[in-house]
PDB file of N, CA and C in Angstrom:
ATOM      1  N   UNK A   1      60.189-207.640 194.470  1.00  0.00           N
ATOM      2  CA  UNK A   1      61.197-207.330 193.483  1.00  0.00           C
ATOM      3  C   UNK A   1      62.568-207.318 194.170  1.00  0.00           C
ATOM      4  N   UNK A   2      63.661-208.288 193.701  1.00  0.00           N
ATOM      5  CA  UNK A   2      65.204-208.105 194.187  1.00  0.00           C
ATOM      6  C   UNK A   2      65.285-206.678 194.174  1.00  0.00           C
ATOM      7  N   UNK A   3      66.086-206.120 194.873  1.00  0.00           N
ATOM      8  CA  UNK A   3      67.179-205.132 194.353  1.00  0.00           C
ATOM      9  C   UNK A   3      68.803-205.548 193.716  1.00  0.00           C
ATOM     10  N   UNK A   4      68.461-205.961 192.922  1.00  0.00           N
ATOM     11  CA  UNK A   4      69.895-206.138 192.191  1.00  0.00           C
ATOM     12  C   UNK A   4      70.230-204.910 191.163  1.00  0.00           C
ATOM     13  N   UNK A   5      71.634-204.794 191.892  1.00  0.00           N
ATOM     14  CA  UNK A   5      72.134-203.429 191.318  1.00  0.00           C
ATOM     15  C   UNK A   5      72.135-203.848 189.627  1.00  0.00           C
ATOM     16  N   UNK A   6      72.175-204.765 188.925  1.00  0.00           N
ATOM     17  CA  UNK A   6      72.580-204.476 187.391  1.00  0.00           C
ATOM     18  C   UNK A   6      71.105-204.295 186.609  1.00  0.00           C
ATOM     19  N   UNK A   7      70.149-204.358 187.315  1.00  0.00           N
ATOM     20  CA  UNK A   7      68.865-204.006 186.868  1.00  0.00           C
ATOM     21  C   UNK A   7      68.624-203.049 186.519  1.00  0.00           C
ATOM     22  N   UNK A   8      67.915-202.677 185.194  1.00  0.00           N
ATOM     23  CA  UNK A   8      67.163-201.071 185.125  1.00  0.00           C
ATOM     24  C   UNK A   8      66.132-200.941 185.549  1.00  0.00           C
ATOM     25  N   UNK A   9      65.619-200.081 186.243  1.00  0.00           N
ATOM     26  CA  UNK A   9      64.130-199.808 186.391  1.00  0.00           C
ATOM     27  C   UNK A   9      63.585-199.163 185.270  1.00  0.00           C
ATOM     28  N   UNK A  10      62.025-199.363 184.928  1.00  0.00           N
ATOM     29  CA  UNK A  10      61.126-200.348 185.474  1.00  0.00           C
ATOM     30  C   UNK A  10      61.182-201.667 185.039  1.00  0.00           C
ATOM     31  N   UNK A  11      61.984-201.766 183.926  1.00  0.00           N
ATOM     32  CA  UNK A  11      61.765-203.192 182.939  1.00  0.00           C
ATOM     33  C   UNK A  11      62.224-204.257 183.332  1.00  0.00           C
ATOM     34  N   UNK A  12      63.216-204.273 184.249  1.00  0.00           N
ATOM     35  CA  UNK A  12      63.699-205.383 184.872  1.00  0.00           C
ATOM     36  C   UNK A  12      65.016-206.051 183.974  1.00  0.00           C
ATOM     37  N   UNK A  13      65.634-205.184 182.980  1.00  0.00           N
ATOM     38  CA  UNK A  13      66.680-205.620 182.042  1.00  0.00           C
ATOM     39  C   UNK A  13      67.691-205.201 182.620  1.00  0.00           C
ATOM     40  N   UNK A  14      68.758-205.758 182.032  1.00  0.00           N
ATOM     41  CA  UNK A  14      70.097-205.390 182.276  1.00  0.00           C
ATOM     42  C   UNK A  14      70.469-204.498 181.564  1.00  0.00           C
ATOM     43  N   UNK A  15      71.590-203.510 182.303  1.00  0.00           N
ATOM     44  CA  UNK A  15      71.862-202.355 181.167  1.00  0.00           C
ATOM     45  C   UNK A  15      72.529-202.928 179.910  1.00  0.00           C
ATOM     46  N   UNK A  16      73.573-204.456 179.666  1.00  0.00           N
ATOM     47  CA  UNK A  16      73.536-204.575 178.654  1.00  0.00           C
ATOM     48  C   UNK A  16      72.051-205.248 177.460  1.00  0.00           C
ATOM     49  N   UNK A  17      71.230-205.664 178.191  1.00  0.00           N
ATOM     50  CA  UNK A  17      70.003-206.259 177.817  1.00  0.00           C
ATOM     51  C   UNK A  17      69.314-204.900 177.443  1.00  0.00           C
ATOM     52  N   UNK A  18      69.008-203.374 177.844  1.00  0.00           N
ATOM     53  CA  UNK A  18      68.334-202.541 177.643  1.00  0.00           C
ATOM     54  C   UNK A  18      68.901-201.924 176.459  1.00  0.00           C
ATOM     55  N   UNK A  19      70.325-201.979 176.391  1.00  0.00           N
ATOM     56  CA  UNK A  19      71.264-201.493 175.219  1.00  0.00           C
ATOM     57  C   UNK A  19      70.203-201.803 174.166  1.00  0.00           C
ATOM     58  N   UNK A  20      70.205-203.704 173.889  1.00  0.00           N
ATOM     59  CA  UNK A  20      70.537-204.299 172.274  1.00  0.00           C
ATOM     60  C   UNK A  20      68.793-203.952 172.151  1.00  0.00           C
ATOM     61  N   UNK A  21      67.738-203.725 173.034  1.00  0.00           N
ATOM     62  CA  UNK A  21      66.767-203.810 172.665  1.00  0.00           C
ATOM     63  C   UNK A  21      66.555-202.186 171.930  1.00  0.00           C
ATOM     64  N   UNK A  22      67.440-201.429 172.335  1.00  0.00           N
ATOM     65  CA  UNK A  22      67.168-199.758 171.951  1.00  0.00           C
ATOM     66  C   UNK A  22      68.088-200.233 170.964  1.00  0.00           C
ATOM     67  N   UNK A  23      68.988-200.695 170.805  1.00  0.00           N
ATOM     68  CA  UNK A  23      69.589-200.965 168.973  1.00  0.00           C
ATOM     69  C   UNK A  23      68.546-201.071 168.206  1.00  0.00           C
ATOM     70  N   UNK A  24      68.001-202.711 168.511  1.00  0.00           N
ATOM     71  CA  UNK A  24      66.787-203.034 167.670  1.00  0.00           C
ATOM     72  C   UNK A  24      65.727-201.826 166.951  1.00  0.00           C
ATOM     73  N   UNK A  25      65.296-200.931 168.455  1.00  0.00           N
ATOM     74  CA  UNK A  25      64.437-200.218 168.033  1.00  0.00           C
ATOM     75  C   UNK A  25      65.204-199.049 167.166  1.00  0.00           C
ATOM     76  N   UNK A  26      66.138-198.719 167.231  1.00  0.00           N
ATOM     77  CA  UNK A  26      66.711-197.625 166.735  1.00  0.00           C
ATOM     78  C   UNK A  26      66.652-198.128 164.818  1.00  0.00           C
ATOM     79  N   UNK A  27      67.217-199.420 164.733  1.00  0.00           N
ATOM     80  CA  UNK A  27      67.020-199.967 163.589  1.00  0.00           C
ATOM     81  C   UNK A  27      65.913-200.180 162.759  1.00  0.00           C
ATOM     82  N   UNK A  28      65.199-200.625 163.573  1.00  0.00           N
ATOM     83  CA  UNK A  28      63.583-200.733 163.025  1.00  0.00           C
ATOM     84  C   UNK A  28      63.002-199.191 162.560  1.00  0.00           C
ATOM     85  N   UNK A  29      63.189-198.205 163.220  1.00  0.00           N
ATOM     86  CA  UNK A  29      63.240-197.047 163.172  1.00  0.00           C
ATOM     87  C   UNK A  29      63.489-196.186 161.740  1.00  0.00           C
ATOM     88  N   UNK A  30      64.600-196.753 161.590  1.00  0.00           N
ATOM     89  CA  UNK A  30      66.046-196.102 160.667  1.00  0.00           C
ATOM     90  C   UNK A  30      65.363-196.958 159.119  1.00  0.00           C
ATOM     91  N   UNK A  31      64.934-198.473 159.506  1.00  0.00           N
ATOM     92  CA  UNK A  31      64.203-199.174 158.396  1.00  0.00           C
ATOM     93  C   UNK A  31      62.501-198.471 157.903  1.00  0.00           C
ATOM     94  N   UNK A  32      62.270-198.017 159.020  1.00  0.00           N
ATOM     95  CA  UNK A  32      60.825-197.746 158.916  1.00  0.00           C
ATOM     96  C   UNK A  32      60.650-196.484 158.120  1.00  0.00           C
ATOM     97  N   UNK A  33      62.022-195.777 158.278  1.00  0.00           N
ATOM     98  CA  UNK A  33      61.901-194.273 157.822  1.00  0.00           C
ATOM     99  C   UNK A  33      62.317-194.395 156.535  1.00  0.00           C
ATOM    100  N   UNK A  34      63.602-194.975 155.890  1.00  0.00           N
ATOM    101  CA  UNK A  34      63.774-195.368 154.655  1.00  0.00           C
ATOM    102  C   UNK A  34      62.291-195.660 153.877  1.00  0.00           C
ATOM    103  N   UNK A  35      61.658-196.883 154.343  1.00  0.00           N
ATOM    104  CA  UNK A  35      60.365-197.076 153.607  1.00  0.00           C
ATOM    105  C   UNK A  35      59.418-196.149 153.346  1.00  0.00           C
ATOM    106  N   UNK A  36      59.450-195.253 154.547  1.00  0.00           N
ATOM    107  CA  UNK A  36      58.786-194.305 154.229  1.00  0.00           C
ATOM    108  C   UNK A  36      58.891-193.284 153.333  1.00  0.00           C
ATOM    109  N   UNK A  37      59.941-192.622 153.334  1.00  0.00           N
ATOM    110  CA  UNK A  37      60.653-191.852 152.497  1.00  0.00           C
ATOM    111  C   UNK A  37      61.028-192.217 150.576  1.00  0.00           C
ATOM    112  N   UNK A  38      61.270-193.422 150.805  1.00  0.00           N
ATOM    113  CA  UNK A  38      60.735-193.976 149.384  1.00  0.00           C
ATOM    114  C   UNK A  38      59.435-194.193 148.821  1.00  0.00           C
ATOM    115  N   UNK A  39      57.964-194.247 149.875  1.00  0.00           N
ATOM    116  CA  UNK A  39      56.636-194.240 149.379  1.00  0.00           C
ATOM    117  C   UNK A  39      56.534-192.886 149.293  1.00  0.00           C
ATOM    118  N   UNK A  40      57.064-191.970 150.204  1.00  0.00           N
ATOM    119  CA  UNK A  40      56.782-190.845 149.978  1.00  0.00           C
ATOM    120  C   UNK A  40      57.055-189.957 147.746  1.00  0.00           C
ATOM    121  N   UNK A  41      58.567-190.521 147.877  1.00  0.00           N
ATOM    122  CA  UNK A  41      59.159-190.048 146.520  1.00  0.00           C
ATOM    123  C   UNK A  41      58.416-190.718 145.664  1.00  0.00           C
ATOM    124  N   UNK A  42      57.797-191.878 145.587  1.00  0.00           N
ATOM    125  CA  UNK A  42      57.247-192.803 144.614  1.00  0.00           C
ATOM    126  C   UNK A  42      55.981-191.900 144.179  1.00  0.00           C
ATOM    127  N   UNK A  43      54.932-191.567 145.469  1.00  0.00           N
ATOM    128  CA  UNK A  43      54.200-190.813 144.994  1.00  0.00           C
ATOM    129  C   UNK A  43      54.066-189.543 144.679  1.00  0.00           C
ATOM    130  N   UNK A  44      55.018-188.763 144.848  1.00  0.00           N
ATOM    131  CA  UNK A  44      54.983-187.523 144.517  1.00  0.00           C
ATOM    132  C   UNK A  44      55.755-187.652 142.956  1.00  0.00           C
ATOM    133  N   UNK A  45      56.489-188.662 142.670  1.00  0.00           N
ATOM    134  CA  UNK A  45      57.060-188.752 141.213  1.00  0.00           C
ATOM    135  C   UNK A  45      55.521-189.536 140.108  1.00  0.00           C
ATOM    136  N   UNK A  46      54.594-190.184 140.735  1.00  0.00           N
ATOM    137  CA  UNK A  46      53.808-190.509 140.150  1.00  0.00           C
ATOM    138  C   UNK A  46      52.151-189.535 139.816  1.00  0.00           C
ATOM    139  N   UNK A  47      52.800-188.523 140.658  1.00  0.00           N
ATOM    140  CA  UNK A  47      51.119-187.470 140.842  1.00  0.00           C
ATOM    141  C   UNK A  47      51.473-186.312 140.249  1.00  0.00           C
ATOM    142  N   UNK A  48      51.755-186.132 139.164  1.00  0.00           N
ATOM    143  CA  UNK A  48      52.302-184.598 138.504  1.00  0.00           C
ATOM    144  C   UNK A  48      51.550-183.439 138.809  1.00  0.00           C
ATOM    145  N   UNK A  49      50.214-183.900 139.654  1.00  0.00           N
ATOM    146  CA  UNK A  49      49.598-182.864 139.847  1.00  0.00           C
ATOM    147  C   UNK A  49      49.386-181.815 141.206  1.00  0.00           C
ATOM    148  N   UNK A  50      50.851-183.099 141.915  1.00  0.00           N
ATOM    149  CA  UNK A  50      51.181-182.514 143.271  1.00  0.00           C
ATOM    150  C   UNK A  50      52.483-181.888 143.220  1.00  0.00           C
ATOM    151  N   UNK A  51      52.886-181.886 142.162  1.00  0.00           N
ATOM    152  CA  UNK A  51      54.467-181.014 141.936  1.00  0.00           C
ATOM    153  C   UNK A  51      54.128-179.687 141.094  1.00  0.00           C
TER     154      UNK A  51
END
């Protein structure tokens, strides 16, 4: 393994390369929870017998 200083350990990315991939995930995240949160309301507005 180089030691090149612009590397992160362990992944071998660059700190701007480690950035956009924690965007991504942060997004996917932020998308995943919306969806969720709307199946959640869908079924509790459709089950009158859980309210």
């Amino acid at each position: 393994m180089s030691d090149d200083p612009d590397k992160v350990w362990p992944t071998g990315l660059t700190l701007k390369e480690a950035e956009e991939v924690h965007s991504y995930l942060i997004d996917g995240t932020r998308v995943f929870g919306a969806i969720a949160l709307l199946a959640h309301v869908l079924v509790a507005v459709s089950t009158p017998w859980l309210g």
